[in-house]
PDB file of N, CA and C in Angstrom:
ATOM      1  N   UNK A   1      85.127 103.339 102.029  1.00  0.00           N
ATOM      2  CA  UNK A   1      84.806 102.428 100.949  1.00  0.00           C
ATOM      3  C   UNK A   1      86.042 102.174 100.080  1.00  0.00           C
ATOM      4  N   UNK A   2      87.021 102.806 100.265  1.00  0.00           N
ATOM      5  CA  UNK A   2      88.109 103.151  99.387  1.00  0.00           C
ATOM      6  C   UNK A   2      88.639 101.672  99.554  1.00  0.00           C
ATOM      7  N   UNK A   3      88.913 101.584 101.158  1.00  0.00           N
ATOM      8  CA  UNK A   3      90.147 100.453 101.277  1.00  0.00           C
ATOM      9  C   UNK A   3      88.999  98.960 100.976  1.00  0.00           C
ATOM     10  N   UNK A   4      87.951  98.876 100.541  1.00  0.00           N
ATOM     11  CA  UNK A   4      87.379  97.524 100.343  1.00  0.00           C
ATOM     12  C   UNK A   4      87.897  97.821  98.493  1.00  0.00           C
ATOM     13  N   UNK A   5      87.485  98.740  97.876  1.00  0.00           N
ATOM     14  CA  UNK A   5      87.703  99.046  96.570  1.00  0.00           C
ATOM     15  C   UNK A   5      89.077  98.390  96.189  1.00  0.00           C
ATOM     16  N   UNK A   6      89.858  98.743  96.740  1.00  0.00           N
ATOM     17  CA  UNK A   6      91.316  98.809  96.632  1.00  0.00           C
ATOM     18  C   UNK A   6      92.224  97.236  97.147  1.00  0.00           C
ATOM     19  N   UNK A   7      90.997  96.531  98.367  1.00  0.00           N
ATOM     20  CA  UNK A   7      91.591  95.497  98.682  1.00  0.00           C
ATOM     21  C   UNK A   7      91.561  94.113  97.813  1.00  0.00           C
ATOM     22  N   UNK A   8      92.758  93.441  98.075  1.00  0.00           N
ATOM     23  CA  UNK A   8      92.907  92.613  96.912  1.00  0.00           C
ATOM     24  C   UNK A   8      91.917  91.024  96.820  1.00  0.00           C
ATOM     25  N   UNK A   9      91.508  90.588  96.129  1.00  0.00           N
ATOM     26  CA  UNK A   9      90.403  89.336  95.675  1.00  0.00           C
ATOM     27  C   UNK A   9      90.051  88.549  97.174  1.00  0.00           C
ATOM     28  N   UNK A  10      89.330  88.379  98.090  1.00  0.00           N
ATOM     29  CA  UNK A  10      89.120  87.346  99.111  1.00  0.00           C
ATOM     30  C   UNK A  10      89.861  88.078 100.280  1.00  0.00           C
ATOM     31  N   UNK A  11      89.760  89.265 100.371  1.00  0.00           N
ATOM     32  CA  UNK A  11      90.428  89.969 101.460  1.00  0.00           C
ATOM     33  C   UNK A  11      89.793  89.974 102.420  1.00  0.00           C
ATOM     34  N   UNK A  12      90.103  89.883 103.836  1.00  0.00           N
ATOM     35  CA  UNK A  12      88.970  90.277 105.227  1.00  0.00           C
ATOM     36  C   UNK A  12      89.196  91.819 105.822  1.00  0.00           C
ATOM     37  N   UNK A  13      88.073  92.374 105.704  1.00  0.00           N
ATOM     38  CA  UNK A  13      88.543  93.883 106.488  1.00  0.00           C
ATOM     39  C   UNK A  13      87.961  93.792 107.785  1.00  0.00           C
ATOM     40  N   UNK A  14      88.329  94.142 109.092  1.00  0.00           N
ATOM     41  CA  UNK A  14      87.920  93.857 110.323  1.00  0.00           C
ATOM     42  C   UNK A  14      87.739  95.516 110.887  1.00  0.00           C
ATOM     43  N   UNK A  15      86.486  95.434 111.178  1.00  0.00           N
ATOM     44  CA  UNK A  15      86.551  97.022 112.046  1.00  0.00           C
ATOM     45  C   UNK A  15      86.485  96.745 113.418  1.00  0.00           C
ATOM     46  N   UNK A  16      86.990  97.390 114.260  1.00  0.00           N
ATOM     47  CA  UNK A  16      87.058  97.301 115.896  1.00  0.00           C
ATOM     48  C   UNK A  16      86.893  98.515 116.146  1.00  0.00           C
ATOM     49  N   UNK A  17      86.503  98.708 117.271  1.00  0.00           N
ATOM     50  CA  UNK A  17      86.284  99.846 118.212  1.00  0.00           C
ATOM     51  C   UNK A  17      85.054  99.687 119.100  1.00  0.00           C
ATOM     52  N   UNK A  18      85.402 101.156 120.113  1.00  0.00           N
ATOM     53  CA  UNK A  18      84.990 100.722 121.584  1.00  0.00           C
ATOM     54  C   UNK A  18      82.941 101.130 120.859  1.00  0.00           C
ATOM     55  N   UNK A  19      82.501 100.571 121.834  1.00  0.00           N
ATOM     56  CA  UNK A  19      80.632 100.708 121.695  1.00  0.00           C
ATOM     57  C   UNK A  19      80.641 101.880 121.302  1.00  0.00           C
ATOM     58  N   UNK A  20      79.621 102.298 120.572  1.00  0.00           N
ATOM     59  CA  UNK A  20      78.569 103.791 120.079  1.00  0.00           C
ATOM     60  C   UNK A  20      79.645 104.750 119.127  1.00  0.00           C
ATOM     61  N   UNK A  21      81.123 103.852 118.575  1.00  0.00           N
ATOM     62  CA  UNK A  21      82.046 104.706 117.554  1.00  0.00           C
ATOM     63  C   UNK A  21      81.439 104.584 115.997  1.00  0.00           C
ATOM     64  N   UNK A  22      79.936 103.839 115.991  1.00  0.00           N
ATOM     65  CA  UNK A  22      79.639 103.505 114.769  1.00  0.00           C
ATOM     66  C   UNK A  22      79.894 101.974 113.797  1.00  0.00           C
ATOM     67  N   UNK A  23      80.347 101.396 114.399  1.00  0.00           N
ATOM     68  CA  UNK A  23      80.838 100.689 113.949  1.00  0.00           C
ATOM     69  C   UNK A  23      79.727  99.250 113.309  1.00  0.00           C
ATOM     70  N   UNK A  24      78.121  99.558 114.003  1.00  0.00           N
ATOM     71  CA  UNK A  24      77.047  98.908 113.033  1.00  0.00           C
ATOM     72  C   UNK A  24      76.821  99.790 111.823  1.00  0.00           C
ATOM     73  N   UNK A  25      76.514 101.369 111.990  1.00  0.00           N
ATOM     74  CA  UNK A  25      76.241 101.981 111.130  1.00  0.00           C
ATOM     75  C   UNK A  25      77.272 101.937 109.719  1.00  0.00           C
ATOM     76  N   UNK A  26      78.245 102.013 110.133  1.00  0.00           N
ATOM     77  CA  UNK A  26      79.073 101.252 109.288  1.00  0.00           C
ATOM     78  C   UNK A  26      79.233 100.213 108.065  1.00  0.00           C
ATOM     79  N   UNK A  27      78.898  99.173 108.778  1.00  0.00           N
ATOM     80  CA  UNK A  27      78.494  98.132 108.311  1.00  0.00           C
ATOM     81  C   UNK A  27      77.611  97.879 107.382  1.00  0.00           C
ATOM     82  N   UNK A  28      76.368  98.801 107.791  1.00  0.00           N
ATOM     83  CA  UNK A  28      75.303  98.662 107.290  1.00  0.00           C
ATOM     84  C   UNK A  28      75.432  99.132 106.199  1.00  0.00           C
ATOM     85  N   UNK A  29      75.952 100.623 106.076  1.00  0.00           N
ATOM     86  CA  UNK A  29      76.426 101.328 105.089  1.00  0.00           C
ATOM     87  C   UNK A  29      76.749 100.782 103.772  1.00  0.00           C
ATOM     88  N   UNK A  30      78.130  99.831 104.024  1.00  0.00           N
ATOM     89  CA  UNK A  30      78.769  99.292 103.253  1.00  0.00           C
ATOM     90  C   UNK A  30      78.064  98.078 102.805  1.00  0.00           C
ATOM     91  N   UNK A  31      77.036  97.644 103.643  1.00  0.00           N
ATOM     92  CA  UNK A  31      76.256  96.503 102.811  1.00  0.00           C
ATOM     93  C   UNK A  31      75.618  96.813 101.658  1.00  0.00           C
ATOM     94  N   UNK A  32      75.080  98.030 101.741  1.00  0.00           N
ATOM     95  CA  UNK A  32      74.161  98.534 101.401  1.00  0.00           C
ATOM     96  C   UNK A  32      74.854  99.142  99.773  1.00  0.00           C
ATOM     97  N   UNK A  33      75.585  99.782  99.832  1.00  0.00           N
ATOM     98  CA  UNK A  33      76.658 100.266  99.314  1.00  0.00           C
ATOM     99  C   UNK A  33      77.171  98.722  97.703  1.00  0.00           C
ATOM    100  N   UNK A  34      77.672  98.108  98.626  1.00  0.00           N
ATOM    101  CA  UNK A  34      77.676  96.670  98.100  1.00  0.00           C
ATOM    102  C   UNK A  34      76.931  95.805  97.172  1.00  0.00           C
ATOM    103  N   UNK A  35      75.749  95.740  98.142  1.00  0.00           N
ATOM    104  CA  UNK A  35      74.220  95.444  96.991  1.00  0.00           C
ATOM    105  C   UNK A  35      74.210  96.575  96.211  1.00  0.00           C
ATOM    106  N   UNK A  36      73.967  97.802  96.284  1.00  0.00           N
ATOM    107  CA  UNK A  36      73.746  98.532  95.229  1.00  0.00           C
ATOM    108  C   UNK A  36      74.956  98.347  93.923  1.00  0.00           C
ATOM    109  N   UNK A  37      76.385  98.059  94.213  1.00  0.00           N
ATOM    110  CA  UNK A  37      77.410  98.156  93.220  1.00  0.00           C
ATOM    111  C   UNK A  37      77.044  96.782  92.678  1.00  0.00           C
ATOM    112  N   UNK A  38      76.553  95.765  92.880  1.00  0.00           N
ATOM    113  CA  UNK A  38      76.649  94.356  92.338  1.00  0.00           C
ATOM    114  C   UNK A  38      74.779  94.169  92.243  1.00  0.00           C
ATOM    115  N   UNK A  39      73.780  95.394  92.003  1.00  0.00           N
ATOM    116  CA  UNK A  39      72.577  94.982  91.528  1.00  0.00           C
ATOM    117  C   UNK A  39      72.195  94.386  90.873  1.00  0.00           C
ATOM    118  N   UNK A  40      73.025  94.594  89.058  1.00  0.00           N
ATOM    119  CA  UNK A  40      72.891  93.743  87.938  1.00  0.00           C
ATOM    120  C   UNK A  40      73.367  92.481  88.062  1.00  0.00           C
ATOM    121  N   UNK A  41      74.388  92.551  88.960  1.00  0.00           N
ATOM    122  CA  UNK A  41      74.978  91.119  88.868  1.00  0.00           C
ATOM    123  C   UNK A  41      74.049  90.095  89.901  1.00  0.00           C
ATOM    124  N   UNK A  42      73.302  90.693  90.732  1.00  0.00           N
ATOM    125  CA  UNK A  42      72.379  89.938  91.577  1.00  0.00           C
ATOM    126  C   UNK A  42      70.994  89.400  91.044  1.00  0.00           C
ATOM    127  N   UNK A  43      70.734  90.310  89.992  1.00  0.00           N
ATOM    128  CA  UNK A  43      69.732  90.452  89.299  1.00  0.00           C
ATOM    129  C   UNK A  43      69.706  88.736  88.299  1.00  0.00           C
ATOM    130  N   UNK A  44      70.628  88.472  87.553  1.00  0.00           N
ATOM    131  CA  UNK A  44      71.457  87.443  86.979  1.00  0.00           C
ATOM    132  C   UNK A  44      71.779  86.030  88.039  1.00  0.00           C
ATOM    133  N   UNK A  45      72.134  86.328  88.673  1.00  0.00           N
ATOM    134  CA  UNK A  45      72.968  85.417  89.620  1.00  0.00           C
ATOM    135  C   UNK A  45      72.656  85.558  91.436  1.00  0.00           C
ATOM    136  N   UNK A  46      71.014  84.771  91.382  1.00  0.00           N
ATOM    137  CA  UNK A  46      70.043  84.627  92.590  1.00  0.00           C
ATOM    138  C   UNK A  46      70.653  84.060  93.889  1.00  0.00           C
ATOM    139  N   UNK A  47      72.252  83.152  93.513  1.00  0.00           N
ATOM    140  CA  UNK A  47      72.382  82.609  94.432  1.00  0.00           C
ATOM    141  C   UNK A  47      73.646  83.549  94.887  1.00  0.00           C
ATOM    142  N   UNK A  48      74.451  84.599  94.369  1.00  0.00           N
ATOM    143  CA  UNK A  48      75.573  85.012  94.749  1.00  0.00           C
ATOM    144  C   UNK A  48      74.733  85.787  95.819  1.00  0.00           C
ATOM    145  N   UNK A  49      75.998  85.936  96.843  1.00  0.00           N
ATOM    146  CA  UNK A  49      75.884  86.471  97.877  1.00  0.00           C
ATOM    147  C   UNK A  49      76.468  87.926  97.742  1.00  0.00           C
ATOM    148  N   UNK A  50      75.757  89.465  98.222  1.00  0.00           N
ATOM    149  CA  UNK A  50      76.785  90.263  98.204  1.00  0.00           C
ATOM    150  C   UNK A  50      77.787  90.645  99.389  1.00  0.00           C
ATOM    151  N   UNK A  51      77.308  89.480 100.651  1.00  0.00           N
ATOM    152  CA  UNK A  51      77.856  90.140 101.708  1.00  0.00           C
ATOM    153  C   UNK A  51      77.443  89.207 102.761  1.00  0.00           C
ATOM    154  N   UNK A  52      78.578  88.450 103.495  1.00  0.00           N
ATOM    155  CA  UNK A  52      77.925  88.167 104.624  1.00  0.00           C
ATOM    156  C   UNK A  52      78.768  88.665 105.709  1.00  0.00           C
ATOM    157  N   UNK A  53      77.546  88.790 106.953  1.00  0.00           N
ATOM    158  CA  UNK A  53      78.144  89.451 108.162  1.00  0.00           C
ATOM    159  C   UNK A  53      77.743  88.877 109.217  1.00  0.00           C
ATOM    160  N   UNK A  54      78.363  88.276 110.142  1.00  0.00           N
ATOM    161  CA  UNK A  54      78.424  87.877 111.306  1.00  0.00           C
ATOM    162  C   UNK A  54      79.034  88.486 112.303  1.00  0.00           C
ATOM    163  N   UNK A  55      78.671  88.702 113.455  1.00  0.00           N
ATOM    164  CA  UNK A  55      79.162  89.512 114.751  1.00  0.00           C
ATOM    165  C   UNK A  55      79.879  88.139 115.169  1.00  0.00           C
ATOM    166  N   UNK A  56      81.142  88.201 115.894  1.00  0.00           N
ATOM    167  CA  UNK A  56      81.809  87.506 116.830  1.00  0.00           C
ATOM    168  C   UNK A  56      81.138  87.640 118.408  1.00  0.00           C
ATOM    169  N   UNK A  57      80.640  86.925 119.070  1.00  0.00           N
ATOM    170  CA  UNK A  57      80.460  86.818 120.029  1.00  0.00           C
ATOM    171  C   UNK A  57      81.228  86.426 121.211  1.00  0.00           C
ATOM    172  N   UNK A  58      81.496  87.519 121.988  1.00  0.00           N
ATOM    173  CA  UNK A  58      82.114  87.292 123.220  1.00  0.00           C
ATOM    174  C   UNK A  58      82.020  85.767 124.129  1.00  0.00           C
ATOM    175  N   UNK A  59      82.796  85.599 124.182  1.00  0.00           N
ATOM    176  CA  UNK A  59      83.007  84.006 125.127  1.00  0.00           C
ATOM    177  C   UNK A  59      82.613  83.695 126.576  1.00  0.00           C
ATOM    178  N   UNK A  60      81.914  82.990 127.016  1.00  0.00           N
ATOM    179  CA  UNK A  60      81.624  83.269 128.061  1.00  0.00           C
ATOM    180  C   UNK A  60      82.797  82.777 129.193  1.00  0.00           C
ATOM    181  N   UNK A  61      83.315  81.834 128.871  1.00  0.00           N
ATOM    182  CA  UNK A  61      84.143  81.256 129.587  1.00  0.00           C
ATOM    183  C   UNK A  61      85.886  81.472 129.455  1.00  0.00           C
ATOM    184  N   UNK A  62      85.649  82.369 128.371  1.00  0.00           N
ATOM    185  CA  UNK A  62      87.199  82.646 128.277  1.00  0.00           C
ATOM    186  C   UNK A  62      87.736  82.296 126.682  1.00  0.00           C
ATOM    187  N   UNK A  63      87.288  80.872 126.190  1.00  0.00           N
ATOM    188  CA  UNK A  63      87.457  80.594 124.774  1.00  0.00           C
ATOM    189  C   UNK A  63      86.827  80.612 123.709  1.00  0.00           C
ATOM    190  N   UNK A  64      86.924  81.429 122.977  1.00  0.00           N
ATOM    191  CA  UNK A  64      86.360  81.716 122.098  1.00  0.00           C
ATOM    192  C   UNK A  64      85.753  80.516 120.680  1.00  0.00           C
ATOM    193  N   UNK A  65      84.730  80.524 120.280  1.00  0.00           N
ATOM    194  CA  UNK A  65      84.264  78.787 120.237  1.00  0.00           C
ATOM    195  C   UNK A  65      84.599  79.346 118.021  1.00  0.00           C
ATOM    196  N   UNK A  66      85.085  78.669 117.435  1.00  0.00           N
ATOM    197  CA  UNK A  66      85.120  79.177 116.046  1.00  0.00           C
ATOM    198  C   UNK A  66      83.984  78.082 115.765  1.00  0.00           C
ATOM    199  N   UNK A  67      83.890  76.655 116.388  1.00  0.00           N
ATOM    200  CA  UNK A  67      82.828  76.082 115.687  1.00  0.00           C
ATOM    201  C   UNK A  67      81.190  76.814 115.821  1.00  0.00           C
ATOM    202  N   UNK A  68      81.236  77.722 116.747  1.00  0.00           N
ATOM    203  CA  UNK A  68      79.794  78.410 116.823  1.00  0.00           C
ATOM    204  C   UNK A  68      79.933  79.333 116.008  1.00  0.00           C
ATOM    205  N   UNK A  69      80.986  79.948 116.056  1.00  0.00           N
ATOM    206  CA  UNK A  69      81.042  81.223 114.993  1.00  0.00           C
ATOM    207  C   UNK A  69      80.300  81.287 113.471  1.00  0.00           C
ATOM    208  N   UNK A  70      81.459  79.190 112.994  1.00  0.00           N
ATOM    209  CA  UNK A  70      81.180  79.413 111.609  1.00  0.00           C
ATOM    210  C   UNK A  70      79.785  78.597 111.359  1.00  0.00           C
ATOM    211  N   UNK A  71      79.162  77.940 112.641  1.00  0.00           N
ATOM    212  CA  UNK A  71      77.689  77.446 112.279  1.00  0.00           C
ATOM    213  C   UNK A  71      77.322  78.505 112.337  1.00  0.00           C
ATOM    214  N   UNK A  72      77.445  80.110 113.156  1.00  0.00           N
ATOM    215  CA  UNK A  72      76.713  81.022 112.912  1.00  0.00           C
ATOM    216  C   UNK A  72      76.801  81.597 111.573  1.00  0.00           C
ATOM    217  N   UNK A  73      77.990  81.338 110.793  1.00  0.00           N
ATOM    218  CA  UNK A  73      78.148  82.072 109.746  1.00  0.00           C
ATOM    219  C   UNK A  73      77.128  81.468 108.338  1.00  0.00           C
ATOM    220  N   UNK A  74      77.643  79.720 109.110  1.00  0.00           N
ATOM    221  CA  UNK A  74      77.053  78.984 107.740  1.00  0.00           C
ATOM    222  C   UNK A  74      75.061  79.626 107.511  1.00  0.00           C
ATOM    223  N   UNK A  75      74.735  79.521 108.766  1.00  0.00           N
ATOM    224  CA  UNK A  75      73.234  80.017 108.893  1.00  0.00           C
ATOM    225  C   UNK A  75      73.221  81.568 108.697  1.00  0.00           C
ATOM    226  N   UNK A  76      73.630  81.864 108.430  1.00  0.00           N
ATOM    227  CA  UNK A  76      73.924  83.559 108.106  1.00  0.00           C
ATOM    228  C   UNK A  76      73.813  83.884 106.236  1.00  0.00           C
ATOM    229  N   UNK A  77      74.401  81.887 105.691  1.00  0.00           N
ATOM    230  CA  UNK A  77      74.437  82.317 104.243  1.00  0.00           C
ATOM    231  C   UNK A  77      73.642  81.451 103.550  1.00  0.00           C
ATOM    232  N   UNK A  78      73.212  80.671 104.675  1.00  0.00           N
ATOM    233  CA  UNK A  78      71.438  79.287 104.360  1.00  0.00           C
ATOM    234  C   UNK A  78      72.262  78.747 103.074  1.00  0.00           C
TER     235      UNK A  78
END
């Protein structure tokens, strides 16, 4: 939690690693983590978001599509 604390305004932190290293539990963690540090401020402010998360999906063909990504993202934040 340190290095999100510490990272600077609009930063991206990316976790990688191979299957079953944790890396949903993780996630979840820190969502969670997240909403709880910004409760009051959610409480106030219905439309801020504390977190959005989208999985990258593997390509089937080799190229990786960013326009699916960020329609997945945009529907991720309605």
């Amino acid at each position: 939690m340190t290095t999100l604390l510490d990272s600077a305004q609009n930063s991206l932190v990316f976790v990688l690693g191979p299957t079953g290293v944790g890396k949903t539990t993780l996630r979840a963690k820190i969502e969670k983590d997240l909403a709880l540090g910004l409760a009051e401020q959610l409480r106030n402010d219905y439309e801020r978001l504390p977190v959005v998360s989208v999985e990258a999906v593997a390509p089937e063909s080799g190229n990786f599509s960013w326009r699916e990504h960020f329609k997945r993202l945009l529907e991720a934040m309605r």
